[in-house]
Protein backbone atom coordinates (compact mmCIF):
# COMPACT_ATOMS: atom_id res chain seq x y z
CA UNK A 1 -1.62 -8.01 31.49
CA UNK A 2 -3.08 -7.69 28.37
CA UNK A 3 -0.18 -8.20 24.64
CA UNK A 4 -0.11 -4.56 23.24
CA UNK A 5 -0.84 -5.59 20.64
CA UNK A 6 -4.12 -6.22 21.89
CA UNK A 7 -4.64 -2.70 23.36
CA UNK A 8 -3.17 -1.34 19.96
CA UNK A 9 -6.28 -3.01 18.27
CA UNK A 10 -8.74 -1.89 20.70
CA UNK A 11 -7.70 1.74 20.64
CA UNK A 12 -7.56 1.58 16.69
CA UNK A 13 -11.17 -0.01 17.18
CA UNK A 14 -12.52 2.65 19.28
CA UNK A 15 -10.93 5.97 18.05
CA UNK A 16 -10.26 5.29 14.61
CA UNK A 17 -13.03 3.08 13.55
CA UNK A 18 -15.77 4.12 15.90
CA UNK A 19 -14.94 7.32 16.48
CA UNK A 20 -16.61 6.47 20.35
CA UNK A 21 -17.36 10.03 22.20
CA UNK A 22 -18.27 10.06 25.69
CA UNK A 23 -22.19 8.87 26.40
CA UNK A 24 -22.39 6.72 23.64
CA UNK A 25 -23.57 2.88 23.69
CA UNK A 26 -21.29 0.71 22.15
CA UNK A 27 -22.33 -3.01 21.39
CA UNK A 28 -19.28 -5.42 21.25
CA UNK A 29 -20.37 -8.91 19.69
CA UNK A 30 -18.09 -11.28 20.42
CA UNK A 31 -18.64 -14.87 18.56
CA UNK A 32 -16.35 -18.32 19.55
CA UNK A 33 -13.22 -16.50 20.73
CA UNK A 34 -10.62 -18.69 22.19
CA UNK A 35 -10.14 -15.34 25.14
CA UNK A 36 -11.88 -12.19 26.09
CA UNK A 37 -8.59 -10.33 25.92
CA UNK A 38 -9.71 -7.99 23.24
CA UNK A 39 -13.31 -7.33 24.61
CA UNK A 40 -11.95 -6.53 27.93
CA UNK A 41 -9.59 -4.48 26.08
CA UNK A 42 -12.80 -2.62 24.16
CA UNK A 43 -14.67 -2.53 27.37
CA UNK A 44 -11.77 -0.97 29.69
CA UNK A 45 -11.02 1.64 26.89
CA UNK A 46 -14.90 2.38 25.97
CA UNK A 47 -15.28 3.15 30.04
CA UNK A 48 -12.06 5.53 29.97
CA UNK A 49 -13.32 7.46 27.17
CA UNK A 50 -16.87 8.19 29.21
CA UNK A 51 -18.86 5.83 26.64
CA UNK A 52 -20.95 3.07 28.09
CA UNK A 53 -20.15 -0.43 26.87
CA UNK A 54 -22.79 -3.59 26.05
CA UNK A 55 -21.31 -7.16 25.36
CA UNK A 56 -22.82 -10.26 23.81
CA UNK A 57 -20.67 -13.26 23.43
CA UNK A 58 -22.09 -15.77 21.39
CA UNK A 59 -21.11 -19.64 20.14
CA UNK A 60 -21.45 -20.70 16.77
CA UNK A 61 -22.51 -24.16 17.92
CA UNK A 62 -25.65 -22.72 19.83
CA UNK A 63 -26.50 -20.55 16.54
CA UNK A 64 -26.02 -23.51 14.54
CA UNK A 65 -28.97 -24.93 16.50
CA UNK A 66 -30.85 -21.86 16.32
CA UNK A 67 -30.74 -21.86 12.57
CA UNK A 68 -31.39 -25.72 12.74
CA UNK A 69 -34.51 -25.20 14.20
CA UNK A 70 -35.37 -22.01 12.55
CA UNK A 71 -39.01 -21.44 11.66
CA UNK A 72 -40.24 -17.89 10.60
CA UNK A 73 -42.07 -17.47 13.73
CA UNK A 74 -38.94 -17.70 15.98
CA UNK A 75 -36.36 -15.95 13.62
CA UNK A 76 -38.82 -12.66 13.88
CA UNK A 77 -38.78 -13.06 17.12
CA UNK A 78 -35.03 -13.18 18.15
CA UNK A 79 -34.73 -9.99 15.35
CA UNK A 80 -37.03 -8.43 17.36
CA UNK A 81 -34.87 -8.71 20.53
CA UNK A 82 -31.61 -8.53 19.03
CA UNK A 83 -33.21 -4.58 16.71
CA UNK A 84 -34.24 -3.10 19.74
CA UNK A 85 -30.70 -3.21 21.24
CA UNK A 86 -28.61 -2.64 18.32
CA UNK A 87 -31.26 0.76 17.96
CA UNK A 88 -30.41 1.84 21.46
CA UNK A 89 -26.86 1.79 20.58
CA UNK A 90 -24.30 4.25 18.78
CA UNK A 91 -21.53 2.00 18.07
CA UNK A 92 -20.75 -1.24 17.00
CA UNK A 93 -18.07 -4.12 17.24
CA UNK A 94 -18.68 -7.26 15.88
CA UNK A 95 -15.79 -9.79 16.37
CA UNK A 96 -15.66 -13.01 15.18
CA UNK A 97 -13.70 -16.34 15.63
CA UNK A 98 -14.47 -19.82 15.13
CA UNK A 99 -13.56 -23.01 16.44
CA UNK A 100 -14.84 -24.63 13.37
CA UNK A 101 -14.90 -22.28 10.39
CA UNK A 102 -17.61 -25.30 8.98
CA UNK A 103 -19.97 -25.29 11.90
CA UNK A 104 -23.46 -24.18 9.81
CA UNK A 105 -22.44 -26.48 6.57
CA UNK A 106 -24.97 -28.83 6.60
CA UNK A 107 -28.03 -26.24 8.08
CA UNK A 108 -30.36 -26.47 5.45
CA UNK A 109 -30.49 -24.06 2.77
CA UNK A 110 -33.84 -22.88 3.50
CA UNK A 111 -33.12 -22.62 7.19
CA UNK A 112 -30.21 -20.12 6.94
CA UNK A 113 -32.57 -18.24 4.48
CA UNK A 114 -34.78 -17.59 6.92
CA UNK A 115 -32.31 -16.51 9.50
CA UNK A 116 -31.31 -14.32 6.05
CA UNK A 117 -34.37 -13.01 5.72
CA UNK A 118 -35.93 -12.41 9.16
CA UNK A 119 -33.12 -11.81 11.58
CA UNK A 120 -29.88 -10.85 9.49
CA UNK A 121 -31.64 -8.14 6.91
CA UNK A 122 -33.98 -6.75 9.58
CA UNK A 123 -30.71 -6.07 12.17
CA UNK A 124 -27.74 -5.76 10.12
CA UNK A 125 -28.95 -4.52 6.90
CA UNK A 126 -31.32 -2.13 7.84
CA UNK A 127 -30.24 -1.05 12.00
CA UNK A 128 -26.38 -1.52 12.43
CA UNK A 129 -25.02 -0.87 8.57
CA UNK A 130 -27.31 2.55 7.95
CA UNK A 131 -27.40 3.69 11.83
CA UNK A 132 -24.40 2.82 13.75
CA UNK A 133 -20.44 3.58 13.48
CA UNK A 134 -19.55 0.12 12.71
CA UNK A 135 -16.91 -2.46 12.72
CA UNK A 136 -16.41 -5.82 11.73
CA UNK A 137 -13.37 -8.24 12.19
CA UNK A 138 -12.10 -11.24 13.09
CA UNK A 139 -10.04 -13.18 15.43
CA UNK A 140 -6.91 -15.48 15.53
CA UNK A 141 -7.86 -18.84 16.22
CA UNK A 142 -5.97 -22.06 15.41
CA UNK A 143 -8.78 -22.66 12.59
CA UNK A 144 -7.66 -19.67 10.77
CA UNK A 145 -4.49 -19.89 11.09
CA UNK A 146 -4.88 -23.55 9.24
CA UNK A 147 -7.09 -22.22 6.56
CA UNK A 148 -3.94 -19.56 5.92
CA UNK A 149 -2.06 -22.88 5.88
CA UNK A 150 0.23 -20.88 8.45
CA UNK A 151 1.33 -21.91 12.31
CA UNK A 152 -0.91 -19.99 15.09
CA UNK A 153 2.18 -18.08 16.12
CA UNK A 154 3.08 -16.93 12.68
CA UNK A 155 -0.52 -16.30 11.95
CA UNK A 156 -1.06 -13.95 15.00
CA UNK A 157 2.32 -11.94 13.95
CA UNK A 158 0.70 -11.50 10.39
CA UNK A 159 -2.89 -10.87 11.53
CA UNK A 160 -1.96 -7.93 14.36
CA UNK A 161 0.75 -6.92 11.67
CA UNK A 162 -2.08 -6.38 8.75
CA UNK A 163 -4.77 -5.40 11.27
CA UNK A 164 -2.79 -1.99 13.02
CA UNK A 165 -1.49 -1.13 9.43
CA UNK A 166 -1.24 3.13 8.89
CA UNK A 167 -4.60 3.54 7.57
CA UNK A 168 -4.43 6.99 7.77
CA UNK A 169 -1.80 6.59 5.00
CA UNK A 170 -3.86 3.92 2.91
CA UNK A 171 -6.80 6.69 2.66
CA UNK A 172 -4.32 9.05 1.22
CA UNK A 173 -2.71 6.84 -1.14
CA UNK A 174 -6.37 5.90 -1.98
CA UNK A 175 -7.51 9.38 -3.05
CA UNK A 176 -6.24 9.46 -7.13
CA UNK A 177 -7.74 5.94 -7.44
CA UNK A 178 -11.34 7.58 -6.06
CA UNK A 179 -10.90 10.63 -8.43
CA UNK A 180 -10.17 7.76 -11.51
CA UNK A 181 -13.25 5.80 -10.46
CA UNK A 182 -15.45 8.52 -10.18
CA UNK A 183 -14.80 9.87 -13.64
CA UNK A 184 -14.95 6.36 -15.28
CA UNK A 185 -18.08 5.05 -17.27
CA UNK A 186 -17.00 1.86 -19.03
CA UNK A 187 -15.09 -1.01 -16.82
CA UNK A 188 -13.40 -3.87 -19.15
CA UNK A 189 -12.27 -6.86 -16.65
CA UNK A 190 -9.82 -9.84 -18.56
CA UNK A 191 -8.25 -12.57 -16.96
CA UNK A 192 -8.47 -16.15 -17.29
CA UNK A 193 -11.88 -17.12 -18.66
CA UNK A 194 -13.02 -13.59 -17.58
CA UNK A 195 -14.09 -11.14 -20.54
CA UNK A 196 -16.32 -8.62 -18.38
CA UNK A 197 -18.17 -5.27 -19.18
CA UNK A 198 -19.72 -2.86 -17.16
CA UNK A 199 -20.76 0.65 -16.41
CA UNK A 200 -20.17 2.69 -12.91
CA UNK A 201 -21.02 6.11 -14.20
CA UNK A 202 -22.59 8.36 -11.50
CA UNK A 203 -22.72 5.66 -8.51
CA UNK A 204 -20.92 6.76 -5.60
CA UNK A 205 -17.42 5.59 -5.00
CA UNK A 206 -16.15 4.81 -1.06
CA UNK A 207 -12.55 4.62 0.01
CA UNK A 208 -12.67 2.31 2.73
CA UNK A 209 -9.37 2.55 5.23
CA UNK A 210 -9.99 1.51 8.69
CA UNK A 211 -13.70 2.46 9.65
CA UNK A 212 -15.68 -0.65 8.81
CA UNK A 213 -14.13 -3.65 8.34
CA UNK A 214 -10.31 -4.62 9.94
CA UNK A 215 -7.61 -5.31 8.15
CA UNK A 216 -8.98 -3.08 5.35
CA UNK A 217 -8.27 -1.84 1.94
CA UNK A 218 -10.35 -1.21 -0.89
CA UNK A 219 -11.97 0.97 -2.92
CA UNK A 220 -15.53 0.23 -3.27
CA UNK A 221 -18.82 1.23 -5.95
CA UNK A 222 -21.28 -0.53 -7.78
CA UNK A 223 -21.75 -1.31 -11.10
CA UNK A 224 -24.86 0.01 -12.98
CA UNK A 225 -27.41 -2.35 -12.33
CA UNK A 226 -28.33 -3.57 -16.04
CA UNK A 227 -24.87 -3.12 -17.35
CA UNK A 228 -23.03 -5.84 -16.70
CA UNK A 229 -22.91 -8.60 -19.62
CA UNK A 230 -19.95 -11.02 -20.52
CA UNK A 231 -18.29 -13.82 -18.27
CA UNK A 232 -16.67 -14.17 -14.96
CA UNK A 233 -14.21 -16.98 -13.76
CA UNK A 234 -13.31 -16.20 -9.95
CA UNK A 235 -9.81 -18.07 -8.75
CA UNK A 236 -10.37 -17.33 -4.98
CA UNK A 237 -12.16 -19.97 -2.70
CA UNK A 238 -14.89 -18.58 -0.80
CA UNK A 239 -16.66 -20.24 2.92
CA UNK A 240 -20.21 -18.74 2.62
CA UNK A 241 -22.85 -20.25 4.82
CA UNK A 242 -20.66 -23.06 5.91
CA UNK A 243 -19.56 -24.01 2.86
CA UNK A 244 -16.82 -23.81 0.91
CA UNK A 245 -17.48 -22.91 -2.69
CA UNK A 246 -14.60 -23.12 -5.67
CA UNK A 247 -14.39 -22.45 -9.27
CA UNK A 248 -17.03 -19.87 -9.30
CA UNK A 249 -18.07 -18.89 -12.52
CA UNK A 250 -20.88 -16.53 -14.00
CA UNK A 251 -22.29 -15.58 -16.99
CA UNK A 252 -24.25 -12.05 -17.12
CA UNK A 253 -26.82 -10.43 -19.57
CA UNK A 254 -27.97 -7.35 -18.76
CA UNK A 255 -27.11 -7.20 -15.06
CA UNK A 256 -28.36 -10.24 -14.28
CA UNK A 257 -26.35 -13.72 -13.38
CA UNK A 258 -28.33 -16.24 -15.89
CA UNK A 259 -25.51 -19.41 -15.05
CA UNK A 260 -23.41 -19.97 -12.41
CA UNK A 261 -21.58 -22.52 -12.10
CA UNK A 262 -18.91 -23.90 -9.42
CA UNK A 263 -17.88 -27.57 -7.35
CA UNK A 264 -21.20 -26.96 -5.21
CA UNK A 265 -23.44 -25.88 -8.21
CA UNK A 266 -26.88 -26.65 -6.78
CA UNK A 267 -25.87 -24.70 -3.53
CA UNK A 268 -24.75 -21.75 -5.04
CA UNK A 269 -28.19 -21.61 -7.46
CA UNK A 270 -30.21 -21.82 -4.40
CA UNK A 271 -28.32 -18.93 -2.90
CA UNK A 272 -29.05 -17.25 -6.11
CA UNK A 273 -32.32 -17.66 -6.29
CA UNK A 274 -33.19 -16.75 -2.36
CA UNK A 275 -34.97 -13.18 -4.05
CA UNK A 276 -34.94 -11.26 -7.29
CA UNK A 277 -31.87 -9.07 -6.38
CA UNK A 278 -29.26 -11.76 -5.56
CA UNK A 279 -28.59 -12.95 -9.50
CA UNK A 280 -27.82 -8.75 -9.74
CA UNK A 281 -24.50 -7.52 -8.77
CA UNK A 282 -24.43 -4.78 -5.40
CA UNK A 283 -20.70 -4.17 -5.23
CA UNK A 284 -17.30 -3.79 -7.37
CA UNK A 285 -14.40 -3.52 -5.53
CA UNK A 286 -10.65 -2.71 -5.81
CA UNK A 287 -8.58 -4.55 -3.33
CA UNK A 288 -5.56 -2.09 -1.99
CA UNK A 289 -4.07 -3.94 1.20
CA UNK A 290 -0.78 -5.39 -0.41
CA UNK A 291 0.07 -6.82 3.24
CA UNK A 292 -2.34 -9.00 2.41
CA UNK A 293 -0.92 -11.03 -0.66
CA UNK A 294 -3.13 -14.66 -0.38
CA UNK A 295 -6.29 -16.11 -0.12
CA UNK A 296 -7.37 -17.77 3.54
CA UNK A 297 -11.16 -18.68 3.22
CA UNK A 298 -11.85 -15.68 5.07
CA UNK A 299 -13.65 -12.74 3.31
CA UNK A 300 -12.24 -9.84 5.54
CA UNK A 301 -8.97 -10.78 4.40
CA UNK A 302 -9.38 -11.78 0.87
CA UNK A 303 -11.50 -9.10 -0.93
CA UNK A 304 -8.82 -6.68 0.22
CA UNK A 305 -5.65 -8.90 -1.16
CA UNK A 306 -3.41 -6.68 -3.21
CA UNK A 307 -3.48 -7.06 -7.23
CA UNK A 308 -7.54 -8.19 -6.38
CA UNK A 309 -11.02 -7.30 -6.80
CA UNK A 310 -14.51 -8.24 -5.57
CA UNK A 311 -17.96 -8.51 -7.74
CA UNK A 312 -20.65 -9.41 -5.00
CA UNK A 313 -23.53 -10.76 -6.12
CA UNK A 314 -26.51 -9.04 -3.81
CA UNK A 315 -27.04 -5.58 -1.70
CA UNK A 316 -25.67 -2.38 -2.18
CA UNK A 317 -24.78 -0.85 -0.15
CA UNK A 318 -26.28 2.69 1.14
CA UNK A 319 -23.42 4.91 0.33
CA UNK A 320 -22.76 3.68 -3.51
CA UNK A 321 -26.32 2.25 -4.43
CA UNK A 322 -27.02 1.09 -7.88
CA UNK A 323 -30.78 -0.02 -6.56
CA UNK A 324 -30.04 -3.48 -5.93
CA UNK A 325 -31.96 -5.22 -2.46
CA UNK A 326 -31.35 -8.73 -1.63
CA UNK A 327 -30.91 -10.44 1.78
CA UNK A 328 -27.63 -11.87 0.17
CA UNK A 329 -24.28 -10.09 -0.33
CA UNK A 330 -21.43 -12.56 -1.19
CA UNK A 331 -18.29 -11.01 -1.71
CA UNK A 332 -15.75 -13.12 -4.36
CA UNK A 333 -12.39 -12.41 -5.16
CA UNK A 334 -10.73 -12.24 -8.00
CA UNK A 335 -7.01 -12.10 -7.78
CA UNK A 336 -5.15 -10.53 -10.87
CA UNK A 337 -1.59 -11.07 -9.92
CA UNK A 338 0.82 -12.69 -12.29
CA UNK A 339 1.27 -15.78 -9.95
CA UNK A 340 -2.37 -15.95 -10.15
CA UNK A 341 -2.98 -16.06 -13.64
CA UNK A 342 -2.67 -12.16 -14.48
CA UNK A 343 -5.40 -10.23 -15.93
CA UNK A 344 -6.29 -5.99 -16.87
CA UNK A 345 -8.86 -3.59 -15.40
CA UNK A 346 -9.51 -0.62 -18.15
CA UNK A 347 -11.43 2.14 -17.48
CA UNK A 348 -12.45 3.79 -20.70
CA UNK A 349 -10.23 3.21 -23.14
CA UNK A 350 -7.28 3.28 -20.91
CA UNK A 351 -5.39 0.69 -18.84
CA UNK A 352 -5.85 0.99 -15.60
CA UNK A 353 -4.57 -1.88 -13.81
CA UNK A 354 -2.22 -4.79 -15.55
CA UNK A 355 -0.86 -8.24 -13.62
CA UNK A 356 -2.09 -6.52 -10.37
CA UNK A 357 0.09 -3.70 -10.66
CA UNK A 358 -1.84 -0.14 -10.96
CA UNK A 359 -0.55 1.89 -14.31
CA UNK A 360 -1.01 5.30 -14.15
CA UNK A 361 1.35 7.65 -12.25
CA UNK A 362 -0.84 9.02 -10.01
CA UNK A 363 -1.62 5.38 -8.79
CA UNK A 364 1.80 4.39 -7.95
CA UNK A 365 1.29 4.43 -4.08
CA UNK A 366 -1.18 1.94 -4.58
CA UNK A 367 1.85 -0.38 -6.05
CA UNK A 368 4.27 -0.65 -2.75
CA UNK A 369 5.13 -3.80 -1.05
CA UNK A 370 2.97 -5.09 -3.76
């Protein structure tokens, strides 16, 4: 018999996130998990609701040789196969664990840029993000529970614990911070070695509580794409293509990243410079989820830490687009929280956020369990 807290998850999955009605396809993606529990789970309770489940389970260690091999030829070809069935589908459920959270880090550069280019962008970017009701997460594996420096017991107690929160209640507490956001033109962003300046002025904002990624929590837009000038200093580790990338740091003029610097500074510059858009920024972000309190090389988790924020160097996205196409979107977090270093978000000439901790009245909500 399956936890319940399993079944909690898949019902929060399909009705909450997905929103599955009966006929629908629903494609659940399952990558290195250490059980099927939860796709059962998503399979049994697709079926009940009159929907008609798909399933691909995949192993990191058989991509890694796909992208070790990858040649432009066969990267077209396997988004060929893998577009046509995430176009016959309604739904989505991508869920992903890892046996080793480093299993692409020495694929070439170029290699994963092609799988970038030619198989990620063609599928995800422009089929499952614009077209489907979609959902991302991932899974408790021993791996992550030893990047959260945290037993695999405790870990799953704090995963399912952050993972069912009340959404429902996030989106409401959400609301003033969307009406602030949407009214705001200037953004001023301190913190240690981070003087930043920016515009969001008529680009869509997007409360985000539940429907895409899980846990969530954030508030999302996108900076104007030219406005951003000034410095950036992120204190949040990030594991993007294998690696694991520290002491981030950019410089902007006029939208665009013209340094960056961090302990892998040749990687990240290639990253950078895999098309025009990916020195522009795609996304700002206002993390909300105050369950989730520290960093655990995992970006699901840590770009919605409470007292954070995200600047993602890359796409927009559709629903709060600022113009910006790239094949890259790389979300890094900046805590603000006094224990890591402190810092103020104004918007205007007013301050909105200080230490972590959201000012205003109206944005008071936002502050508990913080």
């Amino acid at each position: 018999m399956n936890d319940p807290r399993i079944t909690q998850l898949a019902n929060l999955l399909l009705d909450h996130s997905c929103e599955i009605k009966k006929g629908e396809k629903i494609l659940i993606e399952a990558f290195d998990l250490p059980e099927p529990n939860l796709v059962c789970a998503l399979v049994e309770g697709a079926a009940e609701r009159g929907a008609i489940p798909l399933v691909s389970t995949k192993q990191n260690a058989v991509l890694r040789s796909l992208y070790q091999t990858a040649t432009e030829e066969s990267m077209q070809a396997a988004a060929e196969f893998e577009g046509a069935r995430m176009h016959s589908c309604q739904a989505y459920v991508g869920i992903r664990g890892a046996a080793n959270s480093s299993q692409f880090a020495d694929v070439p550069h170029e290699r994963m840029d092609l799988f970038q280019q030619h198989w990620w962008k063609p599928v995800h970017g422009s089929i499952r993000v614009p077209d489907t009701k979609w959902v991302v997460l991932r899974y408790p594996t021993d791996s992550f529970a030893q990047a959260a420096s945290m037993s695999t017991a405790a870990f799953e107690d704090f995963y399912f614990d952050v993972c069912t929160a009340d959404y429902a209640a996030m989106g409401e507490a959400q609301k003033p911070l969307v009406a602030r956001m949407e009214a705001a033109d200037r953004v001023k962003i301190i913190a240690p070695g981070t003087e930043l300046e920016f515009s969001i002025k008529d680009i869509p904002v997007i409360p985000c509580s539940g429907e895409r990624n899980i846990p969530d929590g954030e508030v999302f837009t996108a900076p104007v794409r030219d406005s951003i000038n000034g410095v950036i200093r992120y204190n949040t580790q990030s594991r993007y293509q294998g690696t694991v990338f520290d002491h981030v740091e950019f410089e902007f003029k006029n939208g665009k990243i013209i340094r960056a610097e961090a302990n892998e500074t040749k990687k990240l510059n290639e990253i950078l410079d895999s098309d025009e858009g990916a020195r522009y920024v795609g996304e700002w972000a206002i993390g909300t989820n105050n369950r989730v309190r520290h960093p655990m090389l995992d970006t699901l988790f840590d770009e919605k830490i409470g007292g954070s924020f995200h600047l993602t160097p890359g796409q927009a996205y559709e629903e709060a687009d600022n113009g910006n196409n790239s094949r890259i979107h790389w979300d890094l977090v900046l805590i603000q929280r006094e224990d890591y270093g402190g810092g103020e978000i104004w918007f205007d000439d007013e301050l909105l956020r200080k230490d972590g901790h959201f000012v205003p009245d109206d944005l008071q909500g936002l502050n508990e369990g913080l």
